[in-house]
Structure formats: C-alpha cells, structure tokens
Protein backbone atom coordinates (compact mmCIF):
# COMPACT_ATOMS: atom_id res chain seq x y z
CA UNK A 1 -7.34 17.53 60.51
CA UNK A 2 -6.78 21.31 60.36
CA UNK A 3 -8.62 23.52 57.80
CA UNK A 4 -7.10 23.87 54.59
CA UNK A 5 -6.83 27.45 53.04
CA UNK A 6 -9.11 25.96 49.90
CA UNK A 7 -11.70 24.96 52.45
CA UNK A 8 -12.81 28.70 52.31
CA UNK A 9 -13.66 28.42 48.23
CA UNK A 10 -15.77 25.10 48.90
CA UNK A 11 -19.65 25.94 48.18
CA UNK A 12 -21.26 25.70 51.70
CA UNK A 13 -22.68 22.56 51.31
CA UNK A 14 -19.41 20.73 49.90
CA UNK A 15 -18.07 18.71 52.87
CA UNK A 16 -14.58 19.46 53.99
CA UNK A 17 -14.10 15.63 55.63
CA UNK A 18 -15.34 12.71 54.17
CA UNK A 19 -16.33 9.19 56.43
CA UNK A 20 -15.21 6.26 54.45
CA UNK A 21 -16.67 2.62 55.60
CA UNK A 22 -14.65 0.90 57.30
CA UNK A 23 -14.54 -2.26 55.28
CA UNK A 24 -11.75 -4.02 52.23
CA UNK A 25 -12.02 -3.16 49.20
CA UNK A 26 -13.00 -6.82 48.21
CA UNK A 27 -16.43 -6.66 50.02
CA UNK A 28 -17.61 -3.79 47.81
CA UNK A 29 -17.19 -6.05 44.54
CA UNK A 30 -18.79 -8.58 46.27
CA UNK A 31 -21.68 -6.79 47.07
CA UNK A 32 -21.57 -5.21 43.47
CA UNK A 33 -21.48 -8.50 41.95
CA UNK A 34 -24.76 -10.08 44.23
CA UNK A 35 -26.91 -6.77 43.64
CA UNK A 36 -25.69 -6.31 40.29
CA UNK A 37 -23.80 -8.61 38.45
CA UNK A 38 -25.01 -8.46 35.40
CA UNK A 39 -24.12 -4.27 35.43
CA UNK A 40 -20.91 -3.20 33.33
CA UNK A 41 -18.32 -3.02 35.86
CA UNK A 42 -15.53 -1.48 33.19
CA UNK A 43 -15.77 -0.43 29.88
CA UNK A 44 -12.68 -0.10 28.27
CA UNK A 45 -12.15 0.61 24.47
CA UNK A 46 -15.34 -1.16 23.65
CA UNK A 47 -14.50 -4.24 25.91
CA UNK A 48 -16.78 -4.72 28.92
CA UNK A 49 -16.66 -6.70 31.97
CA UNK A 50 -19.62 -6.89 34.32
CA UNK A 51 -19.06 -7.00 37.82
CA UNK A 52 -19.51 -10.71 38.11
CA UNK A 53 -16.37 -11.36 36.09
CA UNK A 54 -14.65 -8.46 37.37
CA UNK A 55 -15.05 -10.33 40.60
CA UNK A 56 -14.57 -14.18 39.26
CA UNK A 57 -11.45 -12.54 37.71
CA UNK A 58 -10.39 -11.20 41.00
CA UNK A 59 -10.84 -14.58 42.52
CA UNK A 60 -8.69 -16.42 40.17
CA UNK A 61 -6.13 -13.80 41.02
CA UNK A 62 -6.21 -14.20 44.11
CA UNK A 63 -5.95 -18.03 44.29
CA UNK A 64 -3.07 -18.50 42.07
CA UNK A 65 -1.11 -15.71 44.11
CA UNK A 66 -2.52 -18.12 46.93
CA UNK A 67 -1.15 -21.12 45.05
CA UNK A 68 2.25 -19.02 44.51
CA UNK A 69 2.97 -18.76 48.22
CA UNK A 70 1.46 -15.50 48.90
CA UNK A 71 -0.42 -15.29 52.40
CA UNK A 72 -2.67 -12.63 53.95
CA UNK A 73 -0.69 -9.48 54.72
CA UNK A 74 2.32 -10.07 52.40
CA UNK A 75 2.94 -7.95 50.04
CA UNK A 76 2.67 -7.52 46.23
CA UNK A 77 3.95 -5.18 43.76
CA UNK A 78 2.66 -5.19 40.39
CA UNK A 79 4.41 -3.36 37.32
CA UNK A 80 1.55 -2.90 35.01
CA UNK A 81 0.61 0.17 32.93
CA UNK A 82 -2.62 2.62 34.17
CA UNK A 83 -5.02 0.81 32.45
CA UNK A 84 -7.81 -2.19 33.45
C-alpha cells in the first residue's frame, strides 16, 4: 500500500497499516462468549444482550438458514435497518 497524503498529519506513533488476525468473524464471539459471557455484548435503548446470547442467537441463525438450504459459501443478503 502506498502512503496516503493524510499519513503525514498522523501523530508519530499512530500506525499507518494495521495487521488484522487472520481468523472469521464467528471465532471472536466464541471466544467472547467462553471468557466472558456473562459481559454485555450490546446495549441498545436499555435492552442488553450478553455475549452468550449474542452468540446462542447467532447459532439459531445460523441453523435455520442451515435448515433453509443455505450451505457454506452461499450467499445471503439481508434488508434490515442499521440497528442490532
């Protein structure tokens, strides 16, 4: 990646490349929910969900797209509004 004209107002110890693991996104709620599941996950006008149920939540998603047809590597749109 090239340097970026910006680059030059970054603070010298601001990083101009990040390293990002390696890894799906599902493994870091995973982890989240075994270290910490009892941690608010997202708070969202006054409703809270802690990272276990943000992840049992994402399980039952993904089983009944599983139970739908849907197989790893398809493809899924989802028309929601910007919002948990």
């Amino acid at each position: 990646m090239q340097d970026r004209p910006w680059f030059r107002y970054y603070d010298t110890w601001v990083p101009t490349r990040l390293r990002y693991p390696q890894a799906p996104l599902q493994d870091f709620l995973r982890v989240a929910a075994n270290v910490a599941p009892d941690k608010t996950a997202i708070n969202y006008y006054g409703t809270t969900l802690s990272f276990r149920q943000l992840r049992l939540i994402s399980l039952r998603l993904a089983t009944s797209l599983a139970d739908l047809g849907v197989t790893k590597g398809a493809r899924v749109a989802l028309h929601l509004p910007n919002c948990p």
